[in-house]
N, C-alpha and C. Protein backbone atom coordinates (compact mmCIF):
# COMPACT_ATOMS: atom_id res chain seq x y z
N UNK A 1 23.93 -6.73 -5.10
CA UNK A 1 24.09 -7.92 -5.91
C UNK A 1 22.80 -8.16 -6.68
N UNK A 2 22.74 -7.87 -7.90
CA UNK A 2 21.93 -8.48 -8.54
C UNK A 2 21.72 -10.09 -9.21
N UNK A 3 20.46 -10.20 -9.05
CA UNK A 3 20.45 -11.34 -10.06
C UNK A 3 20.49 -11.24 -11.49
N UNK A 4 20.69 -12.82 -11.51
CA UNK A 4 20.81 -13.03 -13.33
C UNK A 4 20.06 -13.49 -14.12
N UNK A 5 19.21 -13.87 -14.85
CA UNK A 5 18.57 -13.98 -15.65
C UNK A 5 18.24 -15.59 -15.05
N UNK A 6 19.35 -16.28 -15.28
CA UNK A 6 19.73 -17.56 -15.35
C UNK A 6 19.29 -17.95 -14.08
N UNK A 7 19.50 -16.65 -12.64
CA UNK A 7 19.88 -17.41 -11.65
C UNK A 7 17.69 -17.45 -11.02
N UNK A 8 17.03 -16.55 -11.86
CA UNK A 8 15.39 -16.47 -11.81
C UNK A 8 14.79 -17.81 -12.11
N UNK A 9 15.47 -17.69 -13.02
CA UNK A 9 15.17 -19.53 -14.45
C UNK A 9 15.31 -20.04 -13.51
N UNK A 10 16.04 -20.44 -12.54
CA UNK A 10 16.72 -21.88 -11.76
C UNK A 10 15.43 -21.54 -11.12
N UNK A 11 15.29 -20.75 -9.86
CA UNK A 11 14.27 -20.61 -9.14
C UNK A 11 13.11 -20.97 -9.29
N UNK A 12 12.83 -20.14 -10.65
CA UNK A 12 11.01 -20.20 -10.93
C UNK A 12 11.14 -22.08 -11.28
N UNK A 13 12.07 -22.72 -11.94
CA UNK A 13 12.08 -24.23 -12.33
C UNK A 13 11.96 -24.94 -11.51
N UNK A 14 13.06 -24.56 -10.50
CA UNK A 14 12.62 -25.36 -8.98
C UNK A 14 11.21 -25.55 -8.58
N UNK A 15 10.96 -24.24 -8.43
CA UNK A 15 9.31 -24.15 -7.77
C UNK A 15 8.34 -24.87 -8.59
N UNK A 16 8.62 -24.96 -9.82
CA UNK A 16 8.05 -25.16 -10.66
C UNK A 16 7.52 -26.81 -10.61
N UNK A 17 9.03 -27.52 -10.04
CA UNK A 17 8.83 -29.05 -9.73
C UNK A 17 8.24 -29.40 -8.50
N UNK A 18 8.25 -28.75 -8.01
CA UNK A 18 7.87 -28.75 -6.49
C UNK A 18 6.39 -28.80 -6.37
N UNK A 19 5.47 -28.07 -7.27
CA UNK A 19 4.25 -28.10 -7.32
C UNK A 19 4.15 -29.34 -8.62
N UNK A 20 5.00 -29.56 -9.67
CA UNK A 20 4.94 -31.04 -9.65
C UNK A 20 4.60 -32.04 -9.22
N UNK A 21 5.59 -32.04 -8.36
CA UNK A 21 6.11 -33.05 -7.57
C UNK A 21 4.79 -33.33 -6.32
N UNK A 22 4.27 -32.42 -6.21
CA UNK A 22 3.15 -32.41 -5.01
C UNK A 22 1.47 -32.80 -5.63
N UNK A 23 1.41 -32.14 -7.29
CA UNK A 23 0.36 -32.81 -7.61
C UNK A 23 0.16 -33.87 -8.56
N UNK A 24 1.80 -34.41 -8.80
CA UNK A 24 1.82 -36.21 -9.18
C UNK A 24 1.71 -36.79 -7.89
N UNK A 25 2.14 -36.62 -6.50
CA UNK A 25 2.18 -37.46 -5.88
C UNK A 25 0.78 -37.58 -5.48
N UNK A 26 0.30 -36.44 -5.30
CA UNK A 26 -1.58 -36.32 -4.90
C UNK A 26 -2.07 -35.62 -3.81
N UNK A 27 -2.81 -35.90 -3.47
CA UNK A 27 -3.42 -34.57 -1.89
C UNK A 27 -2.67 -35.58 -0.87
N UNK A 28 -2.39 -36.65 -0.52
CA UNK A 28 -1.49 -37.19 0.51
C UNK A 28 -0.17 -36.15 0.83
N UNK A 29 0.66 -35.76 -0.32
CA UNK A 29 1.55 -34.92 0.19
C UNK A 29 1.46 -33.73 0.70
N UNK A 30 0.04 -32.95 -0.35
CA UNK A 30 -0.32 -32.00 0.54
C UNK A 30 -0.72 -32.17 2.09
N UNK A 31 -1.53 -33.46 2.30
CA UNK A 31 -2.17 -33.32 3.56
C UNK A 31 -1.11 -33.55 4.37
N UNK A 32 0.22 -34.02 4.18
CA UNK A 32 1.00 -33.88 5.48
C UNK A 32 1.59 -33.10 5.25
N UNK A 33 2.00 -32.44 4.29
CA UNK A 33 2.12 -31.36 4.16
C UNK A 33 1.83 -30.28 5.72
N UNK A 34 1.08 -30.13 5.45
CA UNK A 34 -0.66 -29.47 6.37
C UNK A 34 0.12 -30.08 7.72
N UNK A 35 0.37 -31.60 7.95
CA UNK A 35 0.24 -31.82 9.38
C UNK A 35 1.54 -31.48 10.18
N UNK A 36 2.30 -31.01 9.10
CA UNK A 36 3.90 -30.89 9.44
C UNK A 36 3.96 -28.98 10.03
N UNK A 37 3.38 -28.46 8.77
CA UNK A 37 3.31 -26.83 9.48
C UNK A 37 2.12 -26.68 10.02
N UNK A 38 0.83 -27.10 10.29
CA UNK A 38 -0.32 -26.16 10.93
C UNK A 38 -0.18 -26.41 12.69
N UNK A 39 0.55 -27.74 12.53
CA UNK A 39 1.12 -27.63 14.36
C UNK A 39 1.98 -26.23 14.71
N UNK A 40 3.02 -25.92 13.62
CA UNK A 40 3.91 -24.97 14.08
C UNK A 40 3.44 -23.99 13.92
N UNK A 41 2.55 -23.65 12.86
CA UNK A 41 1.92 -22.04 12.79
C UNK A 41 1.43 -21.76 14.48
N UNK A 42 0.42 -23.00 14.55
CA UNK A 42 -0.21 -22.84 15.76
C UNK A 42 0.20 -22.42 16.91
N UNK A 43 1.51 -22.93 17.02
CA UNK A 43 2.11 -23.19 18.57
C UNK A 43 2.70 -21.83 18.11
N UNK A 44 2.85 -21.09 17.28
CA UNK A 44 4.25 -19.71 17.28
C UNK A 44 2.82 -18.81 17.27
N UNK A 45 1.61 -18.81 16.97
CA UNK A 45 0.36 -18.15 17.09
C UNK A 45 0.35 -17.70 19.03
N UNK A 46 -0.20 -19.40 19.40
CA UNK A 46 -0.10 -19.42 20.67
C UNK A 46 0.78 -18.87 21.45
N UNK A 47 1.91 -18.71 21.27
CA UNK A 47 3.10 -18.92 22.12
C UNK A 47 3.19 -16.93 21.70
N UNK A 48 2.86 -15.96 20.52
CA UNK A 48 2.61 -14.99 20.43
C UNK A 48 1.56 -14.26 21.38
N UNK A 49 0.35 -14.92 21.38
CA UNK A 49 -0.77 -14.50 22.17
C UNK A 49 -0.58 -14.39 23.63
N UNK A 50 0.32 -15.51 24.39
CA UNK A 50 0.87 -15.79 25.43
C UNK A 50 1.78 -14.41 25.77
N UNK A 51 3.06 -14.57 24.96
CA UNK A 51 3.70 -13.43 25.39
C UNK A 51 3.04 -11.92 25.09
N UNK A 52 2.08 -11.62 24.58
CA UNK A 52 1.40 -9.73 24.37
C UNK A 52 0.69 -10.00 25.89
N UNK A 53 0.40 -11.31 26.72
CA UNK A 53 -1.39 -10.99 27.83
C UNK A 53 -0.34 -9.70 28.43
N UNK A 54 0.56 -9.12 28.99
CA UNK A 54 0.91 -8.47 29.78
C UNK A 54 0.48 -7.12 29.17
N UNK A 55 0.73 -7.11 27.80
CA UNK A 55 0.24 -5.75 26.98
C UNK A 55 -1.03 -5.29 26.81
N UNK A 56 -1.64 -6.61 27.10
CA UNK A 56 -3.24 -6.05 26.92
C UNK A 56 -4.11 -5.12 28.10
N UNK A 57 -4.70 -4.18 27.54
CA UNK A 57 -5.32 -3.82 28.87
C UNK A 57 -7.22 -3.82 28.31
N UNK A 58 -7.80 -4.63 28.87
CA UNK A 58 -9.62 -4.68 28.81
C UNK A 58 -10.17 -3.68 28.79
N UNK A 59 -10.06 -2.21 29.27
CA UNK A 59 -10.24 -0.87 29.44
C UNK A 59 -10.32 -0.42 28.14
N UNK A 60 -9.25 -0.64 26.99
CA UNK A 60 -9.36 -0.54 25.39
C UNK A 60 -10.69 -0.74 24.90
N UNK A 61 -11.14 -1.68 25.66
CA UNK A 61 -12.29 -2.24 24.96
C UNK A 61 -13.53 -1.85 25.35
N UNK A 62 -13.63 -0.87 26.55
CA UNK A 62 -14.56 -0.77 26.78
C UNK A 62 -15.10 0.88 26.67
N UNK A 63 -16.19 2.03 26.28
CA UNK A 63 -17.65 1.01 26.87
C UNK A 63 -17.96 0.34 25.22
N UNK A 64 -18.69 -0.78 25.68
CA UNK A 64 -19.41 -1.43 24.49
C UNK A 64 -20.25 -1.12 24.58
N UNK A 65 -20.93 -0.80 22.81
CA UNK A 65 -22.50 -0.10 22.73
C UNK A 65 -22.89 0.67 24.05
N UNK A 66 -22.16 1.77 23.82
CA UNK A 66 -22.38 2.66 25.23
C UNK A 66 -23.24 3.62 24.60
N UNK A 67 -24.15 3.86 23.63
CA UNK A 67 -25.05 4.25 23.04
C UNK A 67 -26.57 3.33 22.81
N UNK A 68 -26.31 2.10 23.39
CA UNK A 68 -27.30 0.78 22.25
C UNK A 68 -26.64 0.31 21.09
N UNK A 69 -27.47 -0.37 20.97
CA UNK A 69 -27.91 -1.58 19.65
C UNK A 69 -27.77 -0.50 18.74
N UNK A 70 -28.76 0.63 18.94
CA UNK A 70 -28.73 1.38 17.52
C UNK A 70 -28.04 1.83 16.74
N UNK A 71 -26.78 2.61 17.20
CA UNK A 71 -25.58 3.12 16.06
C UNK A 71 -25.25 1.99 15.55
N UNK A 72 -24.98 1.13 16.12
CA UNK A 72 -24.05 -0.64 15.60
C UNK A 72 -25.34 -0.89 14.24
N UNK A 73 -26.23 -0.96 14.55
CA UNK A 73 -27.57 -1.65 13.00
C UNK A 73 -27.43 -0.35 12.54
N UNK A 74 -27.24 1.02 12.88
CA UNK A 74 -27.78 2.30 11.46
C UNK A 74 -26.42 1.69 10.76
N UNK A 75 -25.33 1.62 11.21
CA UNK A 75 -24.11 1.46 11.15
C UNK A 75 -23.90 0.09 9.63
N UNK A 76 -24.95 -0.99 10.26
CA UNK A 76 -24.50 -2.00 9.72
C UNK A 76 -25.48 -1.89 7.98
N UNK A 77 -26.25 -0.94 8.03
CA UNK A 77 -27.41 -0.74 6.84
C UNK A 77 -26.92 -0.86 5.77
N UNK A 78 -25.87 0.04 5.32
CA UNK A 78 -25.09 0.35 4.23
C UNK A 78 -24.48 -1.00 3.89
N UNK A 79 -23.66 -1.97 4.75
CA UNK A 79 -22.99 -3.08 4.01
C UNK A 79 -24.37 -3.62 3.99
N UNK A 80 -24.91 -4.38 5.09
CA UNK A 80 -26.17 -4.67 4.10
C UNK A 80 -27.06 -4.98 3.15
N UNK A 81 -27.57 -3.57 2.90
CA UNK A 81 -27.65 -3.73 1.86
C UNK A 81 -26.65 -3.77 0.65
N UNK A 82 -25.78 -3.72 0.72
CA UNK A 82 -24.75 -3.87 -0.75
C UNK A 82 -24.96 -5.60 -0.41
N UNK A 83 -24.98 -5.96 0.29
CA UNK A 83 -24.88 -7.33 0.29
C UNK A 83 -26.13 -8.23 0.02
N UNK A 84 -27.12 -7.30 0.33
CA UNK A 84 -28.84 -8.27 -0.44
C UNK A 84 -28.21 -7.94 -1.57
N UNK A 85 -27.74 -6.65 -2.44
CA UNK A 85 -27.56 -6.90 -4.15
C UNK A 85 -27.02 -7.69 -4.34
N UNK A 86 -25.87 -8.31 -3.92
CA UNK A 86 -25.08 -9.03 -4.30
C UNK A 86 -25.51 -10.37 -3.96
N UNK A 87 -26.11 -10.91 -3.33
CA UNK A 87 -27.00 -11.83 -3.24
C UNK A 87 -27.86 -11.79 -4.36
N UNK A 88 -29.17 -10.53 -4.55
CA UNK A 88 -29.76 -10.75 -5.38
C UNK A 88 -29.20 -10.90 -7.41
N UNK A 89 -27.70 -10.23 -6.99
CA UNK A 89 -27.15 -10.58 -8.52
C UNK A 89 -26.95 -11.78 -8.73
N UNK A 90 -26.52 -12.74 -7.63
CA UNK A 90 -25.88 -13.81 -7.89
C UNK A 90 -26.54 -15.05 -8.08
N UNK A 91 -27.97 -14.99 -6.95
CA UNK A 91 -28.79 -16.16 -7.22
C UNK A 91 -29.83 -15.35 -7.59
N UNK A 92 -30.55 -14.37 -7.29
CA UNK A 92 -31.68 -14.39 -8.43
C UNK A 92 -32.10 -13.86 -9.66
N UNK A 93 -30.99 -13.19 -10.10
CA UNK A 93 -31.15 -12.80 -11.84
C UNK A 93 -30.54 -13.48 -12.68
N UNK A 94 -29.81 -14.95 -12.29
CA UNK A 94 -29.59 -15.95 -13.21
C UNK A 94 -31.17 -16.55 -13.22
N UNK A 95 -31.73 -16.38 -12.56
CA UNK A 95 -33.50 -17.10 -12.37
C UNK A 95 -33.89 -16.54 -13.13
N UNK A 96 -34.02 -15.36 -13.25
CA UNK A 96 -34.62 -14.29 -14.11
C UNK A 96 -34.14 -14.04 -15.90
N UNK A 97 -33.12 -14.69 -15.95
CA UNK A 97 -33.07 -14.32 -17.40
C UNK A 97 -33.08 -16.13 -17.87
N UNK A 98 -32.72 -16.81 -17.07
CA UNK A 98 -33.11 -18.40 -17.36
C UNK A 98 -34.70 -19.06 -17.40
N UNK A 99 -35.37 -17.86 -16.53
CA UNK A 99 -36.94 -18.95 -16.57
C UNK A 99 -37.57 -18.32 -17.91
N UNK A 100 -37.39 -17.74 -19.08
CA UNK A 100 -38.10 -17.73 -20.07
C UNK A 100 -37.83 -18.61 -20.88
N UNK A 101 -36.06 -19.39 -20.80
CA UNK A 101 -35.63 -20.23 -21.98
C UNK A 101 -36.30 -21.58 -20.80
N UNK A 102 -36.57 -21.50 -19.57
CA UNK A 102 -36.94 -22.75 -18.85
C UNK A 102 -38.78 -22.73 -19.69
N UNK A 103 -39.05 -21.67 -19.83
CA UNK A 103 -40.65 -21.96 -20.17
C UNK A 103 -40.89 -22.26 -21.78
N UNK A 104 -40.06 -22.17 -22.33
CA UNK A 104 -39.54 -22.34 -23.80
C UNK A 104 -39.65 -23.90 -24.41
N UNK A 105 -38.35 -24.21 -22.60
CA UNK A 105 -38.02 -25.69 -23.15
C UNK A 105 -39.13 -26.29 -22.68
N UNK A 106 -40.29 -26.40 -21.44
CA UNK A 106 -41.38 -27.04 -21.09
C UNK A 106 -42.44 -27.06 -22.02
N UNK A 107 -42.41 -25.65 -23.03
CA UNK A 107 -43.15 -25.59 -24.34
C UNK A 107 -43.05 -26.75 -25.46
N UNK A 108 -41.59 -26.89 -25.20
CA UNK A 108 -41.22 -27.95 -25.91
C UNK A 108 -41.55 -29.42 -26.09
N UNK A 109 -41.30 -29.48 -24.31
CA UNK A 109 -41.77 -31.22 -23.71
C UNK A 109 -42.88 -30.78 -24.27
N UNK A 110 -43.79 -30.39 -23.84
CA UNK A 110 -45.16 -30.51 -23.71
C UNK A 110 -45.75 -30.78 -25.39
N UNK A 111 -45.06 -30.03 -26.20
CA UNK A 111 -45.82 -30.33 -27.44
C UNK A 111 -44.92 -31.50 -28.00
N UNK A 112 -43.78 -32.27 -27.72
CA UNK A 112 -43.17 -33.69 -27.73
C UNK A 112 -44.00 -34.88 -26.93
N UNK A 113 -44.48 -34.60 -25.83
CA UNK A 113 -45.37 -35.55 -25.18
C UNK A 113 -46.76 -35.72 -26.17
N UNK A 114 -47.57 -34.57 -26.37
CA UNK A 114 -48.58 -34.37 -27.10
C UNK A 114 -48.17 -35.34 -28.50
N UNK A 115 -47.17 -34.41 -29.29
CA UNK A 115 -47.02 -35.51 -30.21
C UNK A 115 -46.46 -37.08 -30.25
N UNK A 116 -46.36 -37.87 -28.99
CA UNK A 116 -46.08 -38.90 -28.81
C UNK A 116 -47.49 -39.58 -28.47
N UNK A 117 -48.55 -38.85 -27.57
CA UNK A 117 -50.06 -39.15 -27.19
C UNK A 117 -50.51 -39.27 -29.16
N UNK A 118 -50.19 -38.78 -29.92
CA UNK A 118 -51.16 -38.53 -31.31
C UNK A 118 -50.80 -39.62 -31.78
N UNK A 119 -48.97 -39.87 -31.88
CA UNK A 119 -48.42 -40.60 -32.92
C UNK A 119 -49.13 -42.46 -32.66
N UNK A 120 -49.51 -42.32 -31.25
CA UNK A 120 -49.41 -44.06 -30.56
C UNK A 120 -50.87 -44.50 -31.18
N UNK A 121 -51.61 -43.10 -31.44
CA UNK A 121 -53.18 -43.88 -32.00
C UNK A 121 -53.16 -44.84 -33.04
């Protein structure tokens, strides 16, 4: 059975009011929204975790760092560092291409103050 053109239109329109309808009314509907399913996610989470304990066996898990600390940090180097770059792209080379127009504009004050010290004589 396929759909129809017409029968997408209805759908996507519906949905369409629905997120309407949720951000005329305001974050109140969302937030109970929220209080109506995050109980039930929870409890079908719980009530999942409950029924696998028989499947689990602790033995899976073990040995931990049965080598050391060390393979786990050579291990962890590589993300790491990708992650100081990405740090350093994000906050400090907006610093870097902004503090020349920042020393530009203090060029600025400074010779606006100056000419406000001249103009008051």
């Amino acid at each position: 059975m396929h759909c129809h053109s017409s029968d997408n239109e209805q759908l996507q329109a519906h949905s369409q009011n629905r997120q309407r309808w949720a951000v005329r009314r305001g974050f109140e509907v969302i937030a109970r929204t929220g209080q109506i399913f995050v109980p039930i996610i929870t409890l079908f989470t719980v009530l999942i975790l409950v029924l696998l304990i028989p499947e689990l066996n602790p033995h899976h898990l073990l040995p931990q760092l049965e080598r050391g600390a060390r393979p786990v940090l050579q291990g962890s180097l590589v993300v790491d560092g990708w992650f100081s770059q990405l740090l350093l792209a994000v906050y400090v080379l907006p610093l870097v291409f902004l503090f020349p127009m920042l020393l530009c504009a203090l060029a600025y004050i400074r010779i606006w103050f100056k000419g406000l010290g001249t103009s008051a004589k």
